[in-house]
C-alpha atoms as a PDB file:
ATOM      1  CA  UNK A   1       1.346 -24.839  12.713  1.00  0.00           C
ATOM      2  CA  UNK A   2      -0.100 -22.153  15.367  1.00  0.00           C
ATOM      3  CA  UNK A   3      -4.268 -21.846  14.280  1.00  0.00           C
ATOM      4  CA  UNK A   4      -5.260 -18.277  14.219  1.00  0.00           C
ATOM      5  CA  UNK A   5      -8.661 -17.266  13.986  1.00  0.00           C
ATOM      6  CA  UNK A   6     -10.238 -16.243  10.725  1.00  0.00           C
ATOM      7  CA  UNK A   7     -11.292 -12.932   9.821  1.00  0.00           C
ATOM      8  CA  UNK A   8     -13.095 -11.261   6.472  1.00  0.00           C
ATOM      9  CA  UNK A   9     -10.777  -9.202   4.422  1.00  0.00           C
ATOM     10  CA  UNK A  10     -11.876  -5.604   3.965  1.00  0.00           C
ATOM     11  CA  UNK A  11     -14.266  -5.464   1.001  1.00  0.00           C
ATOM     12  CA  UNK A  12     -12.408  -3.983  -2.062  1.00  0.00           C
ATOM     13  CA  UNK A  13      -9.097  -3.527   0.463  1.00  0.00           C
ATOM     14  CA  UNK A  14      -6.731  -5.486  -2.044  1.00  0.00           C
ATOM     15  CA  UNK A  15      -7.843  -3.419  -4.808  1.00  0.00           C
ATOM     16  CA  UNK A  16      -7.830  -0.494  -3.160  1.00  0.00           C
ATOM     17  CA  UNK A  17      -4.489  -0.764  -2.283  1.00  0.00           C
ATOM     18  CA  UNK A  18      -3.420  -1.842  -5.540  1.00  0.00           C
ATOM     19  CA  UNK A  19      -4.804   1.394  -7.041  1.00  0.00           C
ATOM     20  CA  UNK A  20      -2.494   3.539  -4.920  1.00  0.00           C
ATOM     21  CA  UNK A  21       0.020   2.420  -7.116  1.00  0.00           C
ATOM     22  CA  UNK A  22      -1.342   3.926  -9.608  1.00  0.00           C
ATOM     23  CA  UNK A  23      -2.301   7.718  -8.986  1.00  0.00           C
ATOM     24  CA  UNK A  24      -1.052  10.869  -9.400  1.00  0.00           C
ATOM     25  CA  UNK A  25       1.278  10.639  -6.450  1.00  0.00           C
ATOM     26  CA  UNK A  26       4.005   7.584  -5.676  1.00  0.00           C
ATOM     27  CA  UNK A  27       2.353   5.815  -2.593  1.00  0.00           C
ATOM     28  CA  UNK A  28       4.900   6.504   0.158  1.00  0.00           C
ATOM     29  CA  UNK A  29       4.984   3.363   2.522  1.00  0.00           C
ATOM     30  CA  UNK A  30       5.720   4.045   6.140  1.00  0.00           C
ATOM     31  CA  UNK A  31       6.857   0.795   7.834  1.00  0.00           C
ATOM     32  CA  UNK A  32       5.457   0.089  11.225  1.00  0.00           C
ATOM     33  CA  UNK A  33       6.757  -2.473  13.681  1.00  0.00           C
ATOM     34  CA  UNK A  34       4.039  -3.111  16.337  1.00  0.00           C
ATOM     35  CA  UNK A  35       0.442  -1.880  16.776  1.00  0.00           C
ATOM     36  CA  UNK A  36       1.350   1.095  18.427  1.00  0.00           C
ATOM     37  CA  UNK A  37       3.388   2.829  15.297  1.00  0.00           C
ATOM     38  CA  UNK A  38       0.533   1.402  12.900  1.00  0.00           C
ATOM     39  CA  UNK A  39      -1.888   3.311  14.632  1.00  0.00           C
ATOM     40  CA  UNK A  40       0.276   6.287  14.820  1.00  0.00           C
ATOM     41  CA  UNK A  41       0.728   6.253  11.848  1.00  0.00           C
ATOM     42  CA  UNK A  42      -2.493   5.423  10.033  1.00  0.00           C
ATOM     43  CA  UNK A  43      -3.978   8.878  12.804  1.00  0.00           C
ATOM     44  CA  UNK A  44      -1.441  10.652  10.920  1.00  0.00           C
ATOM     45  CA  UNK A  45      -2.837   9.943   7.281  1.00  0.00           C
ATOM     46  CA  UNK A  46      -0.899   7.410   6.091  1.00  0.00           C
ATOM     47  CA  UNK A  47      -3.887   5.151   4.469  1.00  0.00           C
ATOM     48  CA  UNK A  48      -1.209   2.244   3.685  1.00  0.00           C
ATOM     49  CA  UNK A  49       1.117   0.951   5.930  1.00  0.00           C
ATOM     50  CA  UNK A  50       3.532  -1.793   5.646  1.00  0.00           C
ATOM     51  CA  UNK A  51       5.520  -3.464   8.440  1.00  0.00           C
ATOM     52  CA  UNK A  52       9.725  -3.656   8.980  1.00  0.00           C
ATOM     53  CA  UNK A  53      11.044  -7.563   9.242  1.00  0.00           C
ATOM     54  CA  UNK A  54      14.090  -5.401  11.030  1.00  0.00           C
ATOM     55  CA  UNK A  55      11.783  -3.783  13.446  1.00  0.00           C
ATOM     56  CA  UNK A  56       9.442  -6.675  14.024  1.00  0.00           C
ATOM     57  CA  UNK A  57      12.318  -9.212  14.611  1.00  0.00           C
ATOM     58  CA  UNK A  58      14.434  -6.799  16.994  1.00  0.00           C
ATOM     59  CA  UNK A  59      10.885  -5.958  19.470  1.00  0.00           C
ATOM     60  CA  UNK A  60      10.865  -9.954  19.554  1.00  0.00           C
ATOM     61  CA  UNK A  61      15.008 -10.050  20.093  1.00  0.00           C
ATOM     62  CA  UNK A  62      15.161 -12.347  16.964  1.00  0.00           C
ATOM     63  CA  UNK A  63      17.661 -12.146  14.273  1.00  0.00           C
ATOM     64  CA  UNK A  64      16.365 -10.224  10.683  1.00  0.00           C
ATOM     65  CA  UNK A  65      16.288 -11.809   7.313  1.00  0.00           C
ATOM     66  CA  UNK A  66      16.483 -15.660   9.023  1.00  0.00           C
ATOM     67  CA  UNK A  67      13.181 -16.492   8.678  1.00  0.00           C
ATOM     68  CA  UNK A  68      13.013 -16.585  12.627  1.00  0.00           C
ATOM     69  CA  UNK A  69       9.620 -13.928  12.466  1.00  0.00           C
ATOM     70  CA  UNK A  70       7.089 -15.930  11.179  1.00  0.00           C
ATOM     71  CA  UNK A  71       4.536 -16.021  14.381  1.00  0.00           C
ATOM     72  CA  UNK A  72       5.539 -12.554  15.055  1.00  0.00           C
ATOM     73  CA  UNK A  73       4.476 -11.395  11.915  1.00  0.00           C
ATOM     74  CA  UNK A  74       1.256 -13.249  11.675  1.00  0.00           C
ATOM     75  CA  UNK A  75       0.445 -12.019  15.519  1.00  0.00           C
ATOM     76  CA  UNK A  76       0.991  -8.111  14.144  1.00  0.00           C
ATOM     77  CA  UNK A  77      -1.069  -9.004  10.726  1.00  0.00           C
ATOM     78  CA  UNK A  78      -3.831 -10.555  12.894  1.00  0.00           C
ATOM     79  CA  UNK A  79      -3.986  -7.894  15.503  1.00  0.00           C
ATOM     80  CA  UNK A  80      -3.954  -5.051  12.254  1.00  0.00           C
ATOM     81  CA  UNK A  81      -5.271  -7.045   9.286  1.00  0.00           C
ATOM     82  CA  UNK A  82      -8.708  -6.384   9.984  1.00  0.00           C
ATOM     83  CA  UNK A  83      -8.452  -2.270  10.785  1.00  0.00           C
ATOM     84  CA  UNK A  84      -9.730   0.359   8.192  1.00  0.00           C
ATOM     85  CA  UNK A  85      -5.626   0.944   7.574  1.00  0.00           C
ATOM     86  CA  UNK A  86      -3.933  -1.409   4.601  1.00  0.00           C
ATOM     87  CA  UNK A  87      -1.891  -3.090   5.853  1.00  0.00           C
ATOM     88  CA  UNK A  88       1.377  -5.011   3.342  1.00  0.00           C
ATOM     89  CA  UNK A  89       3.609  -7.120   5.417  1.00  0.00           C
ATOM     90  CA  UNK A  90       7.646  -7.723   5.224  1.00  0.00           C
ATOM     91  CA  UNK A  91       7.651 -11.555   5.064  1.00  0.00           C
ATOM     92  CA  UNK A  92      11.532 -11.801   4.044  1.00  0.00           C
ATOM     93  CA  UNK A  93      12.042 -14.848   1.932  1.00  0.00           C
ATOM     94  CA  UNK A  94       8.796 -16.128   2.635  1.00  0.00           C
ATOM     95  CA  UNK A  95       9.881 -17.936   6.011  1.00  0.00           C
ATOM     96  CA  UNK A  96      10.079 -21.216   3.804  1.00  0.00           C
ATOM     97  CA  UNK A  97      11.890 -22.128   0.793  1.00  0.00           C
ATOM     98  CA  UNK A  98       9.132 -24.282  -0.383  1.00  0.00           C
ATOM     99  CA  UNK A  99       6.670 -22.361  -2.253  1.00  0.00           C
ATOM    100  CA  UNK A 100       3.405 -24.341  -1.128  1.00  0.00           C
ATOM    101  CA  UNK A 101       4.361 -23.390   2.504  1.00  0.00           C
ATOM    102  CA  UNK A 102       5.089 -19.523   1.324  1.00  0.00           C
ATOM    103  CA  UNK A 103       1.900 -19.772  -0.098  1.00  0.00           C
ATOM    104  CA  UNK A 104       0.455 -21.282   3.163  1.00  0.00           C
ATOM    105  CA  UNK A 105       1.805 -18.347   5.220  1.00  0.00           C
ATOM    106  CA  UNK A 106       0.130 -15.473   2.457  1.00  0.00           C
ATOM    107  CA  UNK A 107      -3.472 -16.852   2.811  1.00  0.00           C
ATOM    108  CA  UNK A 108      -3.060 -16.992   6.390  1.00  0.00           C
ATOM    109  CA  UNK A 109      -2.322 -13.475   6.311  1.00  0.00           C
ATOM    110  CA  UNK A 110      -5.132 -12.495   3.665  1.00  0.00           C
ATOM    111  CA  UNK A 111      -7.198 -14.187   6.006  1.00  0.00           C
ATOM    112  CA  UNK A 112      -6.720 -11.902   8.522  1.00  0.00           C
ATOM    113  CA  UNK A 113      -7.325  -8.996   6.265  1.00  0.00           C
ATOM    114  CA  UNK A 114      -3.581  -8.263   5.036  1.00  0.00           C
ATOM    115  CA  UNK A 115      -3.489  -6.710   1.604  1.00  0.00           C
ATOM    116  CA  UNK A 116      -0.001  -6.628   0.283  1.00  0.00           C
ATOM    117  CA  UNK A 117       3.500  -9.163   1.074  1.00  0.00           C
ATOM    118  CA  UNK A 118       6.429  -8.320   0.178  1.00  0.00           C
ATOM    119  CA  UNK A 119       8.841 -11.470  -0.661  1.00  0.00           C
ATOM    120  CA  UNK A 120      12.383 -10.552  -1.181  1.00  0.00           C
ATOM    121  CA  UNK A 121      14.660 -12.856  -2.923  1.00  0.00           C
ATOM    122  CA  UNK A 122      18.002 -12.687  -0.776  1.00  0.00           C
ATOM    123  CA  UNK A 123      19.736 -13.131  -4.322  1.00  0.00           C
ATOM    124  CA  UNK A 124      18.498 -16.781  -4.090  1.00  0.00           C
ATOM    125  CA  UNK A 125      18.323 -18.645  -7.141  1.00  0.00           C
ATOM    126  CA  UNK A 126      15.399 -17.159  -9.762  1.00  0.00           C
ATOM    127  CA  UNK A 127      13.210 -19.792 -10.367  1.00  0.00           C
ATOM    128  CA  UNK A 128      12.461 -20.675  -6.754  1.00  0.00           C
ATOM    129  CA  UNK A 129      11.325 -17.109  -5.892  1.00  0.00           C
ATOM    130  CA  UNK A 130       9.365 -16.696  -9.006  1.00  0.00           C
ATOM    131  CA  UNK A 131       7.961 -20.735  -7.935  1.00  0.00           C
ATOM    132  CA  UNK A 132       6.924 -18.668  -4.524  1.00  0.00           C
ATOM    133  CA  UNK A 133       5.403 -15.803  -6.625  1.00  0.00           C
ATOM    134  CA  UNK A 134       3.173 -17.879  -8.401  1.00  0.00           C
ATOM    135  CA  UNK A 135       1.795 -20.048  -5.585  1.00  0.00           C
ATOM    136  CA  UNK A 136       1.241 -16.789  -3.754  1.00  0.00           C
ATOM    137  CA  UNK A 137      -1.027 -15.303  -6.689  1.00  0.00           C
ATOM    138  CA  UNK A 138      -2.848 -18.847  -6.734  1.00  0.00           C
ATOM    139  CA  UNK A 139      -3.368 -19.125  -3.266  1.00  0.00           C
ATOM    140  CA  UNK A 140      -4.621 -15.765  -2.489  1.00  0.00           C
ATOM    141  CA  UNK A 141      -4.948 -13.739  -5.728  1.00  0.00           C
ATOM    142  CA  UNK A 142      -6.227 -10.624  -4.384  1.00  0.00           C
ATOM    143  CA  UNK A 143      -3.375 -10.579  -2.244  1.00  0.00           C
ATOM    144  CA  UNK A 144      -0.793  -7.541  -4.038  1.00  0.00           C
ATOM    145  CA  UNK A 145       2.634  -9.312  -4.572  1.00  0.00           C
ATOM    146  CA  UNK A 146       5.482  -6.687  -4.361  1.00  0.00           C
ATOM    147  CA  UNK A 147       8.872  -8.773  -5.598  1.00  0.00           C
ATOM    148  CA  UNK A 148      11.692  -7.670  -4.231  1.00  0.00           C
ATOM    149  CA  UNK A 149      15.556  -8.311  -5.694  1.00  0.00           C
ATOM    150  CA  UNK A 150      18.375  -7.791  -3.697  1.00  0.00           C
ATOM    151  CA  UNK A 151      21.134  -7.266  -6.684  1.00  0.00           C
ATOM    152  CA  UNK A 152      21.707  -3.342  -5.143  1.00  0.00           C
ATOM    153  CA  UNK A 153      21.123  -4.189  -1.417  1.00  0.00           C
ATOM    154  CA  UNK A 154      22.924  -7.618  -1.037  1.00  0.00           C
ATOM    155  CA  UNK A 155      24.755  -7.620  -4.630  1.00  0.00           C
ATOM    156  CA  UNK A 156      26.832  -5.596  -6.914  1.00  0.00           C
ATOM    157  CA  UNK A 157      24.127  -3.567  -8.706  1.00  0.00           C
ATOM    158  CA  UNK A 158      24.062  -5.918 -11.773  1.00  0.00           C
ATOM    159  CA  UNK A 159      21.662  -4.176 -14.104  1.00  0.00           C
ATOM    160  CA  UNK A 160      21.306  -7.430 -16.210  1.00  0.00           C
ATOM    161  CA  UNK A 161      21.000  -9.368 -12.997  1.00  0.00           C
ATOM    162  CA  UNK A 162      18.420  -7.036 -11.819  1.00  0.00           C
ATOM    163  CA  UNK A 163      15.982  -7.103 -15.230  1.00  0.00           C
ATOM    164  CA  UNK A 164      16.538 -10.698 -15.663  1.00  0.00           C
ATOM    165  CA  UNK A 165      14.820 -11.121 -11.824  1.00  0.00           C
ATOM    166  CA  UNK A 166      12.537  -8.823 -12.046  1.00  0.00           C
ATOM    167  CA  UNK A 167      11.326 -10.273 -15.896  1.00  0.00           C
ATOM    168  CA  UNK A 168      11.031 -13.394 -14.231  1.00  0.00           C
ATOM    169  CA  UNK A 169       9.002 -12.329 -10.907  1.00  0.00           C
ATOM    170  CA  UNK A 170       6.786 -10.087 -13.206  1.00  0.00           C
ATOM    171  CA  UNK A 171       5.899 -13.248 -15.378  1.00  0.00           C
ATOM    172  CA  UNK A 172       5.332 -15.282 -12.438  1.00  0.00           C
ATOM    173  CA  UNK A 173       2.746 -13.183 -11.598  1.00  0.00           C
ATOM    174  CA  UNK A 174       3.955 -10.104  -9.468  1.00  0.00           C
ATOM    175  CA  UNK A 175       1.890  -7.172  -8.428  1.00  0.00           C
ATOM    176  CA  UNK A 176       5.044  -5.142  -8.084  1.00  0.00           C
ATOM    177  CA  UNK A 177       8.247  -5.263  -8.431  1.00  0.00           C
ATOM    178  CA  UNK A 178      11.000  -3.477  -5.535  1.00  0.00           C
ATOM    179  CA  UNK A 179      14.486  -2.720  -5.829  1.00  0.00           C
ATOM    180  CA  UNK A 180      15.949  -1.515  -2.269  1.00  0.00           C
ATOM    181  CA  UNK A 181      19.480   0.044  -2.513  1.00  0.00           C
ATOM    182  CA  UNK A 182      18.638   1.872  -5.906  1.00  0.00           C
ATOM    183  CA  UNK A 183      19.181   5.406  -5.184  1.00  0.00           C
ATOM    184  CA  UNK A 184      20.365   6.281  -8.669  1.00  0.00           C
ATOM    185  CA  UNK A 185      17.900   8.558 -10.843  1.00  0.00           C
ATOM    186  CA  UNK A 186      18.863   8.009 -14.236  1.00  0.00           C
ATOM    187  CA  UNK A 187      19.086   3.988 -13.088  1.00  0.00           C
ATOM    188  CA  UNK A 188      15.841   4.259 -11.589  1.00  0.00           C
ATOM    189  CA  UNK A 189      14.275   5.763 -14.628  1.00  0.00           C
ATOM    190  CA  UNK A 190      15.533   3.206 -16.911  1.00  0.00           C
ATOM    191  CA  UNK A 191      14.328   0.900 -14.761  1.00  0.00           C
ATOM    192  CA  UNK A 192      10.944   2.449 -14.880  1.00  0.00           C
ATOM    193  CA  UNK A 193      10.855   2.242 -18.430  1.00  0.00           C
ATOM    194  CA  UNK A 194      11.761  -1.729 -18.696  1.00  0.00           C
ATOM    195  CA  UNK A 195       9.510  -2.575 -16.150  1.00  0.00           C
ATOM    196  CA  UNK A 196       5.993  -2.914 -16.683  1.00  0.00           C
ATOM    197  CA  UNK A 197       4.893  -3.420 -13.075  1.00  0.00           C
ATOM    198  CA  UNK A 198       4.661  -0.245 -10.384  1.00  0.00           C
ATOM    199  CA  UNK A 199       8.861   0.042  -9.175  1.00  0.00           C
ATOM    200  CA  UNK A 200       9.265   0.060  -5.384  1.00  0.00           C
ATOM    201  CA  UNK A 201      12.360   2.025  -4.104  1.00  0.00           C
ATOM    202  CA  UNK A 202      13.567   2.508  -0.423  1.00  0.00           C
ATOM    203  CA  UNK A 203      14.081   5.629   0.971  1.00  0.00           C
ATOM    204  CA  UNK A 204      17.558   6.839   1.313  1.00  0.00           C
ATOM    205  CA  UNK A 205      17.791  10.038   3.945  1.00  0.00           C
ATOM    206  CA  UNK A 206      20.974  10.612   1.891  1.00  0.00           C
ATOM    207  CA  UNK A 207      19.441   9.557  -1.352  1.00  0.00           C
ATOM    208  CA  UNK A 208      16.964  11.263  -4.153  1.00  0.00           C
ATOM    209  CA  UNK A 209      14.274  13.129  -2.032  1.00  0.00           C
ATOM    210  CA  UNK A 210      10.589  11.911  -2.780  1.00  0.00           C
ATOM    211  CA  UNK A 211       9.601  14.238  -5.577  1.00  0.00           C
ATOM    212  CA  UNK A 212      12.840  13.551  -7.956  1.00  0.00           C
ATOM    213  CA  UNK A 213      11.840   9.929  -7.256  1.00  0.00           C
ATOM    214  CA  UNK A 214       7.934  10.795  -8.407  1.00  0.00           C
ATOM    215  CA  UNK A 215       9.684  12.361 -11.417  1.00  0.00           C
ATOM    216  CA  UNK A 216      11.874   9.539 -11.854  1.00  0.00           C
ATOM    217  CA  UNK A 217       8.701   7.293 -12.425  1.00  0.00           C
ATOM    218  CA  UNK A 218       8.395   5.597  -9.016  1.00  0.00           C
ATOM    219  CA  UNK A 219       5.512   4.325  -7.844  1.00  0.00           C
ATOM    220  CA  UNK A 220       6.026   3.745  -4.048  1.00  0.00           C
ATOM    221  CA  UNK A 221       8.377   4.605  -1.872  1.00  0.00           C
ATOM    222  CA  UNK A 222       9.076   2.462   1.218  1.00  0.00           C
ATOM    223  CA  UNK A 223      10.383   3.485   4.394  1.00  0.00           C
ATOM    224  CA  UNK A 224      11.935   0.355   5.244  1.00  0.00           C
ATOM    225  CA  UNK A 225      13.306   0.020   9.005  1.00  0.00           C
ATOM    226  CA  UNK A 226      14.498   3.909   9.042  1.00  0.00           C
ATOM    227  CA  UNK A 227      11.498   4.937  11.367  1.00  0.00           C
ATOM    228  CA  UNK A 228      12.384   2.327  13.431  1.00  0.00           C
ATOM    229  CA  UNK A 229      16.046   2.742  14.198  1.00  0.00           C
ATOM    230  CA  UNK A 230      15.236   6.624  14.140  1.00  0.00           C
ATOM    231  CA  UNK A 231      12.617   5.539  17.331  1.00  0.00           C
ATOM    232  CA  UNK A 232      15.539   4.222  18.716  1.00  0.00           C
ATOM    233  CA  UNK A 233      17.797   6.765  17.837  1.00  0.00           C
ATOM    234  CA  UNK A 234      15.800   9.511  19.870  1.00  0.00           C
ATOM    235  CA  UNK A 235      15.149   6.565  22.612  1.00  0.00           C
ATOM    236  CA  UNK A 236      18.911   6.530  23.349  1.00  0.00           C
ATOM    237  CA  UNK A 237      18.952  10.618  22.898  1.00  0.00           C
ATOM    238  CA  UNK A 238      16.660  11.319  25.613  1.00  0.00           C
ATOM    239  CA  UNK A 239      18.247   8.549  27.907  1.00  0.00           C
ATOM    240  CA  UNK A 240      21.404  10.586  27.582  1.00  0.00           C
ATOM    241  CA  UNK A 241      19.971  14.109  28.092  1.00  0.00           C
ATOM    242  CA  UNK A 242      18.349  13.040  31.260  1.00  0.00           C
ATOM    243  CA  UNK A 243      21.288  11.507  32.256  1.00  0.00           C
ATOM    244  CA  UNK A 244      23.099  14.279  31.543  1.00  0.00           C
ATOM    245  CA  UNK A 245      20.828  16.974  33.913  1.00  0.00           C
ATOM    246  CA  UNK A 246      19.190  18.199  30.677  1.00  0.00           C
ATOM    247  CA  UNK A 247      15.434  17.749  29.458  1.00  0.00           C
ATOM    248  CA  UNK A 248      14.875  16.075  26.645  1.00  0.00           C
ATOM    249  CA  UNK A 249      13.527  17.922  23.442  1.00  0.00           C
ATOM    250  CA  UNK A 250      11.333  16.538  20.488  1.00  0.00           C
ATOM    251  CA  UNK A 251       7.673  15.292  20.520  1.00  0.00           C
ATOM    252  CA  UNK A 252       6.789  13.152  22.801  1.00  0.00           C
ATOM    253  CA  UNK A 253       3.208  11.691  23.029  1.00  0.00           C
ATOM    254  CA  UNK A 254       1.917  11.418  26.617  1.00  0.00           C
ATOM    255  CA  UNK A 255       0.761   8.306  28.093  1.00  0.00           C
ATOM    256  CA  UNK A 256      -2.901   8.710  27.551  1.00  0.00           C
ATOM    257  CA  UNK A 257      -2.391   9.176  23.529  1.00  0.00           C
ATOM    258  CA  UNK A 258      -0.057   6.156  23.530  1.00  0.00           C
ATOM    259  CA  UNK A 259      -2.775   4.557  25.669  1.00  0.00           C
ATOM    260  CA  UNK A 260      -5.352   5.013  23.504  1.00  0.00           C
ATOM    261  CA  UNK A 261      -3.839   3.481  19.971  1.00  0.00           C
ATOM    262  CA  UNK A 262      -4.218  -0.111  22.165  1.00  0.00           C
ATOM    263  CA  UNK A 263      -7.511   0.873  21.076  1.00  0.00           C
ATOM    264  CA  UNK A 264      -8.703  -0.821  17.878  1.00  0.00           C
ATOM    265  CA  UNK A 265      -9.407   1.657  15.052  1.00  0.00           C
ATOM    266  CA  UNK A 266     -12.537   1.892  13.923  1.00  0.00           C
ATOM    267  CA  UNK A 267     -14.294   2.156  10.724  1.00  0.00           C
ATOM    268  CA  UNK A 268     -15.241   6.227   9.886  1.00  0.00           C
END
């Protein structure tokens, strides 16, 4: 196991970031994948930001949802953890199947000042994700759990599936509960009602827009790997325009601003 130095979470950070679950507004969760877009980010507002296994595993050229990420992540957590941003981090399955090492891998992180995981349950068997739930909350309690099922974005949208998981993530413990690939409103809404933990959803660009979900009873909205592959997206754009004789259009930040989030944030 790689040592990485210690650092002291923020004061009040985990609860702090709990609370956002619970105001007037649905916390809406961009997803960063190196320090760069974290500090972008965080200059544009966003107090919270989370991290994209996707994005984080293609910058390292390593296959998503394998459990191949596990240094990566912990280098972006310890290069972010300790900045006046919140920082929750996409940590698949856990990168173990054994809950003591899961558990291993969240207080290293909460070390380091993370304040939220996210463990997703690849449609694995129950127990063992609600085993990795529980040794989460034990070994770093202030540390916000957000459970995520995969019956609508692996599965067949099995709405007894889904409340049996989530019952038994919320009883092991969970901080939150998320359900990517749940677009419907009158689904999400019932959901809201069963559940007595804050309901993740991912944002769908072709799904309910954010206040319908806020309606619906959400709680926070993730942004999952879509800034990501739209970074890429306009990457491949302007490579063709240039190539093409024309000049790209869009923002683009100049070298000096990109220059300057290498710069560790500091505290207002």
């Amino acid at each position: 196991m790689t040592a990485h130095p210690k650092q002291t979470p923020h004061p009040g950070a985990g609860t702090a970031f709990a609370g956002l679950h619970h105001v007037g507004e649905p916390l809406l969760l961009p997803n960063a994948w190196d320090c760069a877009s974290a500090r972008a980010l965080a200059g544009q507002g966003f107090r919270a930001i989370g991290t994209t296994s996707l994005g984080v595993a293609a910058a390292a050229g390593l296959p998503d949802g394998e459990g191949a990420t596990r240094e990566e992540t912990l280098r972006l957590a310890l290069a972010l953890g300790s900045e006046p941003l919140l920082l929750s981090v996409d940590a698949e399955g856990g990168f173990s199947d054994d809950p003591d090492e899961v558990a291993e891998f969240a207080r290293e992180l909460y070390a380091v000042g993370v304040v939220g995981i996210n463990l997703e349950d690849g449609l694995g068997p129950v127990d063992r994700h609600a085993a990795k739930i529980a040794a989460v909350k034990k070994a770093a309690p202030g540390l916000f759990v957000n459970a995520r099922t995969d019956t609508h974005w692996l599965g067949d949208g099995d709405a007894s599936d889904t409340l049996t998981r989530l019952d038994a993530y919320q009883q092991a413990g969970a901080d939150g509960v998320f359900v990517p690939g749940l677009t419907d409103l009158r689904r999400i809404a019932a959901l809201v009602r069963r559940v007595h933990a804050p309901l993740n959803v991912l944002y769908s660009p072709g799904g309910p827009a954010v206040a319908h979900l806020a309606d619906a009873g959400v709680r926070r909205i993730s942004l999952g790997s879509l800034l990501y592959r739209r970074a890429l997206g306009a990457a491949l754009e302007a490579a063709a325009e240039i190539r093409a004789g024309r000049t790209p259009t869009g923002p683009t930040p100049s070298y000096g601003e990109v220059a300057r989030q290498m710069v560790p944030l500091a505290d207002p």
